[in-house]
C-alpha atoms as a PDB file:
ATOM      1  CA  UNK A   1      14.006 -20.307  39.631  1.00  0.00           C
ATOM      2  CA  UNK A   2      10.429 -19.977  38.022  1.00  0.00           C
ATOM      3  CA  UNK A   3       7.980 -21.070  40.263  1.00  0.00           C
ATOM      4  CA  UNK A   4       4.979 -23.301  38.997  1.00  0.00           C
ATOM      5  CA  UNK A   5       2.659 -20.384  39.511  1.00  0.00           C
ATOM      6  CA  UNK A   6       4.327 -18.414  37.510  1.00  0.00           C
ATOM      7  CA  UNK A   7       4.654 -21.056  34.891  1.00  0.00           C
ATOM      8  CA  UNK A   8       0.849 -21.846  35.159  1.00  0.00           C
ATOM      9  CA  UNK A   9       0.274 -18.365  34.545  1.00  0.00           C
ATOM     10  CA  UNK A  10       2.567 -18.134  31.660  1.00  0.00           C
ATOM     11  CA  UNK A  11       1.236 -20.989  29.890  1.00  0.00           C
ATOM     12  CA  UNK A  12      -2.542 -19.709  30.525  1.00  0.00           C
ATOM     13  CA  UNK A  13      -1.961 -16.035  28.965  1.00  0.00           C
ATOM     14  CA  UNK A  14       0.014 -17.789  26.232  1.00  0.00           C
ATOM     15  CA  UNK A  15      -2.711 -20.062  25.385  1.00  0.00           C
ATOM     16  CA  UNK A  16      -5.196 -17.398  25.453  1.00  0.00           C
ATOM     17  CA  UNK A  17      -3.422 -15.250  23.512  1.00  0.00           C
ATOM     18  CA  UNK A  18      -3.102 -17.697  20.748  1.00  0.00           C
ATOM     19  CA  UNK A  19      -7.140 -18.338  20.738  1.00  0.00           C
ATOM     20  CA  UNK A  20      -7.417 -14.488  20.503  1.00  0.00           C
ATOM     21  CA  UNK A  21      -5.093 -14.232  17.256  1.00  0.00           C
ATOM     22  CA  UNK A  22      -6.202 -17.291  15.442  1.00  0.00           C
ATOM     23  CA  UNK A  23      -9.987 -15.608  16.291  1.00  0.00           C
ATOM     24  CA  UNK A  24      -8.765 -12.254  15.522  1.00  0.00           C
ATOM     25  CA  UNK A  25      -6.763 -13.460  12.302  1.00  0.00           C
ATOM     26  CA  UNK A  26      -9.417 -15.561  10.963  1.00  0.00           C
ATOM     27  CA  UNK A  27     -11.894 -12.487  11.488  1.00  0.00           C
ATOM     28  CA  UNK A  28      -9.897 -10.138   9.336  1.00  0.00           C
ATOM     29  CA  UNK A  29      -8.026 -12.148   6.783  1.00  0.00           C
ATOM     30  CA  UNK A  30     -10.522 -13.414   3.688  1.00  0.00           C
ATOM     31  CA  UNK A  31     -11.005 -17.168   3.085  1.00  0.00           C
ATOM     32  CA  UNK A  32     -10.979 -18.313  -0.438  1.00  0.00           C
ATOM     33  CA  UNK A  33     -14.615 -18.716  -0.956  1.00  0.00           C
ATOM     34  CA  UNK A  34     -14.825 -14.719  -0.009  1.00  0.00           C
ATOM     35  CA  UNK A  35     -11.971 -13.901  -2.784  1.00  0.00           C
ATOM     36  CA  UNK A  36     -13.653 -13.301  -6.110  1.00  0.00           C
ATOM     37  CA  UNK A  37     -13.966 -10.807  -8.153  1.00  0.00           C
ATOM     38  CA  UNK A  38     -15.512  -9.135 -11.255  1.00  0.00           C
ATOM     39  CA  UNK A  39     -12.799  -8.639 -14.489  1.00  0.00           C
ATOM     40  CA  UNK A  40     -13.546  -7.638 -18.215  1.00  0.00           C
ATOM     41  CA  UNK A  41     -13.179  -9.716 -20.283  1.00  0.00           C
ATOM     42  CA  UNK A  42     -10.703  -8.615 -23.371  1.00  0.00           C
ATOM     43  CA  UNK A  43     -11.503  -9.576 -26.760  1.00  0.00           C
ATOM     44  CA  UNK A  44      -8.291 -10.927 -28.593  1.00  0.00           C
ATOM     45  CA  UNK A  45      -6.252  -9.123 -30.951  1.00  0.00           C
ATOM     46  CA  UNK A  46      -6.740  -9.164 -34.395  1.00  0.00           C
ATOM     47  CA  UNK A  47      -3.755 -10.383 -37.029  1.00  0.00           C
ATOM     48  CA  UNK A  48      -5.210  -7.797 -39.267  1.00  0.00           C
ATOM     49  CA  UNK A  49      -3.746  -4.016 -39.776  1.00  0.00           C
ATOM     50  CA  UNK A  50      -5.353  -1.308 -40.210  1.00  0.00           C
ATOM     51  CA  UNK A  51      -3.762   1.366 -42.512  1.00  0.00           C
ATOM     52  CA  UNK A  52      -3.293   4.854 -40.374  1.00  0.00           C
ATOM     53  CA  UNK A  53      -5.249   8.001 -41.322  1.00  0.00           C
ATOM     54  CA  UNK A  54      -3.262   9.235 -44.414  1.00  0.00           C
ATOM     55  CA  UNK A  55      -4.277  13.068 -42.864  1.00  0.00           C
ATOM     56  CA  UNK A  56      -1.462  12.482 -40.368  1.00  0.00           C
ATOM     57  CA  UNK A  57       0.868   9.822 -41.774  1.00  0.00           C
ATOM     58  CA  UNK A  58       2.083  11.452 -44.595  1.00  0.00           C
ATOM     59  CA  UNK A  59       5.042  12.348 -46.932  1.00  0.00           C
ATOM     60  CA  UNK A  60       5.410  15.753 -45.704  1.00  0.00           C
ATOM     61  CA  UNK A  61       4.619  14.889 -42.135  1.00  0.00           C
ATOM     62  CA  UNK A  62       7.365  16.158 -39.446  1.00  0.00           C
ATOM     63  CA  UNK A  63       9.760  13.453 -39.008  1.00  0.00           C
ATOM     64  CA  UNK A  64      10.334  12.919 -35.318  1.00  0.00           C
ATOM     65  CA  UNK A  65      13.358  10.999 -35.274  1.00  0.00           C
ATOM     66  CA  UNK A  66      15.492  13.784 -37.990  1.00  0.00           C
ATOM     67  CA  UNK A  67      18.457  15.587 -36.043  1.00  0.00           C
ATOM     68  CA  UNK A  68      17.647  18.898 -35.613  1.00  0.00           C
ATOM     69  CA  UNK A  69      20.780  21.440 -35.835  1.00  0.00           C
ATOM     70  CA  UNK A  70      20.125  25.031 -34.481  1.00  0.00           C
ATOM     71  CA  UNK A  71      22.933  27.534 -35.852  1.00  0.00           C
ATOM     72  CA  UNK A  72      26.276  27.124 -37.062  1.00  0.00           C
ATOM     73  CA  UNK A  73      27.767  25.992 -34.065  1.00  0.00           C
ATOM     74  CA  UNK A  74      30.601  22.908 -34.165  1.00  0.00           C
ATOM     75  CA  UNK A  75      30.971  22.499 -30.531  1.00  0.00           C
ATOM     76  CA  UNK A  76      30.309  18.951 -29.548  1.00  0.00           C
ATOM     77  CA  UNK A  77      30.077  19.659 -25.878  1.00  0.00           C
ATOM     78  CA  UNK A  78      26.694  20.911 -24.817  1.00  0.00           C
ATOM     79  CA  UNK A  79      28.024  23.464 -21.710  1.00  0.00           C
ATOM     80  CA  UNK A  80      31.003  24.318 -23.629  1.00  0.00           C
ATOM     81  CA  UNK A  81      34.656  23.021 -22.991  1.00  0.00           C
ATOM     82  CA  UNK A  82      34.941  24.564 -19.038  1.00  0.00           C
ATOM     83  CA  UNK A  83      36.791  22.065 -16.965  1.00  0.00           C
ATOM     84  CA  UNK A  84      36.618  23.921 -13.553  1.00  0.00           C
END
């Protein structure tokens, strides 16, 4: 059975540890007033395009996206056909 001291003394470390936190939290966690901050401010994006540089967009540019086939090789497995 819990004796009333012992309940006295529960309820008194309880209480102060809940002052301490709600000090303690209120110390370390921001309010709103102390939650602004400085951000750019973008400029909005234009509906007009610009051509590219002609020096690099060409019509004998590389084409990126052209399958490139190395030899005369007609093996459609890339490591070969082992099947250890």
């Amino acid at each position: 059975m819990i004796k009333q001291s012992d309940l006295a003394m529960l309820i008194l470390v309880i209480s102060i540890s809940l002052v301490a936190s709600f000090f303690i939290g209120d110390a370390l966690i921001n309010t709103p007033e102390n939650r602004s901050s400085q951000v750019e401010v973008v400029s909005p994006i234009s509906p007009e395009f610009i051509q590219p540089s002609t020096d690099i967009f060409n019509e004998n540019a590389i084409n990126p996206t052209e399958t490139i086939k190395i030899g005369n090789s007609n093996q459609n497995q890339p490591f070969g056909n082992d099947t250890n």
